[in-house]
Protein backbone atom coordinates (compact mmCIF):
# COMPACT_ATOMS: atom_id res chain seq x y z
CA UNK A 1 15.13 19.00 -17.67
CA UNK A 2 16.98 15.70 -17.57
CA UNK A 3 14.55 13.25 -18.76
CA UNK A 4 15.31 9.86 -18.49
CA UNK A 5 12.27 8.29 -20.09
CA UNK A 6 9.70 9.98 -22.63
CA UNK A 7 6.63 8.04 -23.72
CA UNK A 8 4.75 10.35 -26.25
CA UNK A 9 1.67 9.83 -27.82
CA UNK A 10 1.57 6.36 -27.96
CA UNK A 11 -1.11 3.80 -29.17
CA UNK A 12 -1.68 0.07 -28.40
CA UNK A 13 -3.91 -2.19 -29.68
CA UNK A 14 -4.28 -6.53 -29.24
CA UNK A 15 -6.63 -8.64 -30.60
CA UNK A 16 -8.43 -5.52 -31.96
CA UNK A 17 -9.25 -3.82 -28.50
CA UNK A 18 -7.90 -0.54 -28.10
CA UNK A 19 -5.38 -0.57 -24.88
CA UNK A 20 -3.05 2.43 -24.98
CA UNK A 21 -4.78 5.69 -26.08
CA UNK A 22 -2.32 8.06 -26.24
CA UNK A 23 -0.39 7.66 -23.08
CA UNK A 24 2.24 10.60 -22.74
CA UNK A 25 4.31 10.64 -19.73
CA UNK A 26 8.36 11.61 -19.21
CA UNK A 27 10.28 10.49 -16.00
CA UNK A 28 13.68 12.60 -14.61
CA UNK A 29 16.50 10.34 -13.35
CA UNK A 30 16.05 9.79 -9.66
CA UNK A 31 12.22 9.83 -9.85
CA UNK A 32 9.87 7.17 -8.69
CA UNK A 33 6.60 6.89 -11.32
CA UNK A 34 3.84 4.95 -9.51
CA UNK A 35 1.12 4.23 -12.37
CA UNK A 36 -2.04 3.35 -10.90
CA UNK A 37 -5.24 2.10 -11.94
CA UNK A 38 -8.09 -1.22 -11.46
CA UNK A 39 -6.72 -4.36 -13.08
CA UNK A 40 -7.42 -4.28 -17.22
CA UNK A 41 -6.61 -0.52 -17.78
CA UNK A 42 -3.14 -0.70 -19.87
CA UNK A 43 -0.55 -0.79 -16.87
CA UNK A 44 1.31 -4.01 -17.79
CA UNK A 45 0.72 -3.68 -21.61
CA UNK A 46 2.74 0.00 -21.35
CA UNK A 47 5.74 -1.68 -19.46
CA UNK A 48 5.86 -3.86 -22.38
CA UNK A 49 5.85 -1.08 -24.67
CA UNK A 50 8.84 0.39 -22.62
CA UNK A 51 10.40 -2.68 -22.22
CA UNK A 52 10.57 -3.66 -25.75
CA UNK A 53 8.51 -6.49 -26.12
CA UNK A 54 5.44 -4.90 -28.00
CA UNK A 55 5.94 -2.24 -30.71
CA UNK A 56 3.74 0.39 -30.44
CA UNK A 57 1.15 1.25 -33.00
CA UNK A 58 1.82 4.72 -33.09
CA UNK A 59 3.84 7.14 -31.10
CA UNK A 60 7.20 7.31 -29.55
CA UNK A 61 8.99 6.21 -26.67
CA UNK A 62 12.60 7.25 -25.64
CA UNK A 63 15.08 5.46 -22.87
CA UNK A 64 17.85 8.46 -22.19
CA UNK A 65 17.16 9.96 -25.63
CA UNK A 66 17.45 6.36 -27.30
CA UNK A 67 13.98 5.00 -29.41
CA UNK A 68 13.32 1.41 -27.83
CA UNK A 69 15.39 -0.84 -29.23
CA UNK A 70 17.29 -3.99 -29.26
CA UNK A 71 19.69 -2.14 -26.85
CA UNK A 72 17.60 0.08 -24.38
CA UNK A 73 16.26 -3.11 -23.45
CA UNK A 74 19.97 -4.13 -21.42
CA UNK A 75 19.25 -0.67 -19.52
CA UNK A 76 15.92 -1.86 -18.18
CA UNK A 77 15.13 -3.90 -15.36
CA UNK A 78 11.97 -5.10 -15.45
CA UNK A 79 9.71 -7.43 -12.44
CA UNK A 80 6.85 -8.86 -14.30
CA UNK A 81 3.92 -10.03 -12.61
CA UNK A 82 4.67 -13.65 -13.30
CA UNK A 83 6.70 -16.43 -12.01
CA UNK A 84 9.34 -16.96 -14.77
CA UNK A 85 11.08 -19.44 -13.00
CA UNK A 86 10.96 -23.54 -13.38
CA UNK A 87 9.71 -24.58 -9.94
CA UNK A 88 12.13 -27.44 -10.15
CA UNK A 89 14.89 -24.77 -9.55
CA UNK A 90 16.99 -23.63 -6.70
CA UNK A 91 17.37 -20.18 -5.89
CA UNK A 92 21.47 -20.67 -6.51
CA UNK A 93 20.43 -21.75 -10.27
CA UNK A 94 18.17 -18.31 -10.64
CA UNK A 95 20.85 -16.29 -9.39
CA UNK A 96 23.50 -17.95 -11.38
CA UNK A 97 20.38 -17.63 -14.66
CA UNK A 98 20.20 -13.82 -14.06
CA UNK A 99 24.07 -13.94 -13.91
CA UNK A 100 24.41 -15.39 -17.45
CA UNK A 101 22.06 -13.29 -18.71
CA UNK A 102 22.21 -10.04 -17.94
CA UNK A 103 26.24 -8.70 -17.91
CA UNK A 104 24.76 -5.99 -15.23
CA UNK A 105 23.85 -8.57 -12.63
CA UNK A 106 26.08 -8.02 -9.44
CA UNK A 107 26.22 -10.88 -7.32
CA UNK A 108 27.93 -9.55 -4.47
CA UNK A 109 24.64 -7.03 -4.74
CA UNK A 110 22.31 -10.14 -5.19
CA UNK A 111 24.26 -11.86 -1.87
CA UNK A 112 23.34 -9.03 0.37
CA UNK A 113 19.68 -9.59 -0.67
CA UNK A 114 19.68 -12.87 0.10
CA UNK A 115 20.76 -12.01 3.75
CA UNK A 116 18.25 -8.94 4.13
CA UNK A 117 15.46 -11.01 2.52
CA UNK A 118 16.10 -13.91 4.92
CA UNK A 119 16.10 -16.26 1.30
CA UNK A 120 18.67 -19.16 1.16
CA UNK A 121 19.97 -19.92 -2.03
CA UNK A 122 19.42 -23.59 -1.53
CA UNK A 123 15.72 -23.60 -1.07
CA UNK A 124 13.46 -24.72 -4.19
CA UNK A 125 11.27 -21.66 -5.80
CA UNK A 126 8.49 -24.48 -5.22
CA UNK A 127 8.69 -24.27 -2.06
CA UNK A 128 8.55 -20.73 -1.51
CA UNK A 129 5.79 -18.88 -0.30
CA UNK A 130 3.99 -16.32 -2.52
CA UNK A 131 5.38 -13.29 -0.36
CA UNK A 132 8.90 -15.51 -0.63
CA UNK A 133 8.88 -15.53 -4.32
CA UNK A 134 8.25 -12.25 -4.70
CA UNK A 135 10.71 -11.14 -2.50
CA UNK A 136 13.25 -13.65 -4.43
CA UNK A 137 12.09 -11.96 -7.75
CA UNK A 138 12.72 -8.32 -6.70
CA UNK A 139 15.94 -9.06 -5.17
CA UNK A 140 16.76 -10.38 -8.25
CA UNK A 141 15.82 -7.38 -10.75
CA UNK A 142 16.99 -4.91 -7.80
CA UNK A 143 20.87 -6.83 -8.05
CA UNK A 144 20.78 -5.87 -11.99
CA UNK A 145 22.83 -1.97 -12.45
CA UNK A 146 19.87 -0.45 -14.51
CA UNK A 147 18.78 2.88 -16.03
CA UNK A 148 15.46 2.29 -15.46
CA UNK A 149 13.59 -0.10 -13.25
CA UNK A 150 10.24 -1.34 -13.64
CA UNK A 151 8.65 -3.47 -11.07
CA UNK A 152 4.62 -4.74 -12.30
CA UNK A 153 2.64 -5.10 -9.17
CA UNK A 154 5.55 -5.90 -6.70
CA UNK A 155 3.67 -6.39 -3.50
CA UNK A 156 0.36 -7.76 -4.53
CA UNK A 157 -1.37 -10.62 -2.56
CA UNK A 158 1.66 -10.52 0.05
CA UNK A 159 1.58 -10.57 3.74
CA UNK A 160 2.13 -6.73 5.91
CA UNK A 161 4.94 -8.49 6.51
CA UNK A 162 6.64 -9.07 3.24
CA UNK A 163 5.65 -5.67 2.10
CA UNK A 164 7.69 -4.11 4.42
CA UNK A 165 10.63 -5.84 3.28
CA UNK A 166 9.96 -5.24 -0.03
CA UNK A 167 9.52 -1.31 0.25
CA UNK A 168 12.54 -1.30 2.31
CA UNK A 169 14.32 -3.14 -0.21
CA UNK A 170 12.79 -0.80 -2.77
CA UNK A 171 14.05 2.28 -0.81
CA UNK A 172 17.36 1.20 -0.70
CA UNK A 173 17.95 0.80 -4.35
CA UNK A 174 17.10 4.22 -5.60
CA UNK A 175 19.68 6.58 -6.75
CA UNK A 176 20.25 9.63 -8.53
CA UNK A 177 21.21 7.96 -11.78
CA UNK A 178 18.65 5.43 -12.04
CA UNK A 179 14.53 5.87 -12.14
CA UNK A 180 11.82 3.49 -11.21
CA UNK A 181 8.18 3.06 -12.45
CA UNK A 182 5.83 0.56 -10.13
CA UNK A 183 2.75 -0.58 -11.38
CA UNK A 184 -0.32 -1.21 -8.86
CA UNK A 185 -3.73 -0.79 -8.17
CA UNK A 186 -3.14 -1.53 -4.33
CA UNK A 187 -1.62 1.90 -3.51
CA UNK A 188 -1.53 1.43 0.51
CA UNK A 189 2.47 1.79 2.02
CA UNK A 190 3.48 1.89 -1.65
CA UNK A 191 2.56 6.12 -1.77
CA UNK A 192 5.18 6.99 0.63
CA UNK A 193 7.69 6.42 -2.29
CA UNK A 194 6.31 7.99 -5.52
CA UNK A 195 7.67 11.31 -6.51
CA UNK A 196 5.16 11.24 -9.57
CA UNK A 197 1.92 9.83 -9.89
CA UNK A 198 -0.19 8.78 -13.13
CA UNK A 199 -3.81 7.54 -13.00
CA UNK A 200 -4.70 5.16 -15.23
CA UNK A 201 -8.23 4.16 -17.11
CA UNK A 202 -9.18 2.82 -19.93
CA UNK A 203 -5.58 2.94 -21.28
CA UNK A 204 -5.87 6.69 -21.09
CA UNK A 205 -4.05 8.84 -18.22
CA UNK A 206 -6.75 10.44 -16.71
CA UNK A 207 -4.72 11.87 -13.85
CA UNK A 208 -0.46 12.62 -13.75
CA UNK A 209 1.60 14.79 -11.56
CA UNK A 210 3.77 15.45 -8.99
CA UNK A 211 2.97 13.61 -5.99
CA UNK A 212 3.08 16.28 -3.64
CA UNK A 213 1.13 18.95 -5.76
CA UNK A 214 -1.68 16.19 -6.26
CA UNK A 215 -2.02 15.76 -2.45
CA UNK A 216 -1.93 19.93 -2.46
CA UNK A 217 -4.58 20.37 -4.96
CA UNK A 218 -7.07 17.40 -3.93
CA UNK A 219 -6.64 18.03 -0.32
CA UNK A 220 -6.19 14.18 -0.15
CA UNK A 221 -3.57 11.59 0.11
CA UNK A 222 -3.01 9.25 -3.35
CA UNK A 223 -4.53 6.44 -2.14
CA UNK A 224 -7.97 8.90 -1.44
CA UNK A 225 -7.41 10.63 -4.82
CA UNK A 226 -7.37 6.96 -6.59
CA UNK A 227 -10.66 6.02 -4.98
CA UNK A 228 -12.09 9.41 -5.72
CA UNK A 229 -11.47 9.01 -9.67
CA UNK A 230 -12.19 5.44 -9.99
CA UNK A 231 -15.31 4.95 -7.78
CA UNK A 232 -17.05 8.04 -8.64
């Protein structure tokens, strides 16, 4: 089994609250994780943990074999939920940002996002739209040549619309060499995607499988098996 990522065992705590309980999870190269669960349960605080920006308390987590490190972290490309950007910028100056930054940021990649997502690099992130700025965000992290990609909520609060583009956009990207985890608690078009499923609560995985065999065994689709563990 070619595992890409293995998170194993692993404990989080901030501010003295307990937030990862012993999450253990692996992902295959050219999977799609969707990790799913209310707002609050651990999602975002375990994409740090892979990411690299909080140590874990206790446990293990692996990037192609690698414990997180200084490195791993140039092999992940990771969409926070947050607007990182100075609203005083242009699109052009983000682009030319993520080019400085990151040495696996293809621009000719990031150009042909620009054209699908309808964004011109001249406009001011200010002046973008909330389904705008996300799509400017993922097209950004999408342009980077990562192992792993991690994308935190990517189409919440945005128009039908925009989510379509974005899934598209999402669709496009994935290859055999390269994995993908999305974060959300607003399942909807997003299932169609996911190869594996986990079900997050209480910073525990209370539910993780294979997509498919899920839908099998609960007779249901994800989005009915979510509401069936977190409303009953």
């Amino acid at each position: 089994m070619n595992n890409l990522l293995e998170v194993k065992d692993v404990y989080k705590s901030l501010k003295g609250k307990h937030i990862l309980n012993g999450i253990n999870l692996s992902l295959q190269k050219g999977r799609v994780l969707g990790i799913m669960g209310p707002n609050a349960q651990g999602k975002t605080t375990l994409l740090n943990t892979i990411q690299g920006f909080l140590k874990v308390d206790k446990g293990d987590i692996k990037l192609d074999g690698i414990s997180i490190n200084s490195e791993t972290k140039n092999h992940i490309a990771f969409l926070q939920d947050r607007n990182i950007f100075n609203k005083t910028m242009k699109i052009k100056d983000a682009i030319n940002l993520y080019a400085d930054f990151f040495d696996d940021f293809d621009k000719e990649k990031m150009k042909y996002y620009l054209d699908f997502m309808n964004l011109d690099d001249k406009s001011r992130i200010k002046e973008l739209s909330k389904g705008m700025s996300e799509k400017l965000s993922l097209s950004l992290t999408l342009s980077r040549k990562a192992k792993l990609y991690m994308l935190d909520e990517p189409i919440s609060g945005v128009d039908p619309v925009s989510r379509e583009k974005i899934l598209d956009a999402i669709l496009e990207n994935l290859s055999e060499e390269s994995s993908m985890i999305i974060t959300t608690h607003y399942i909807g078009e997003l299932e169609r995607i996911f190869d594996e499923v986990a079900f997050l609560g209480e910073g525990k995985i209370i539910e993780y499988g294979d997509a498919e065999e899920l839908r099998e065994r609960y007779k249901a689709s994800v989005d009915e098996i979510y509401r069936k563990i977190f409303t009953e």
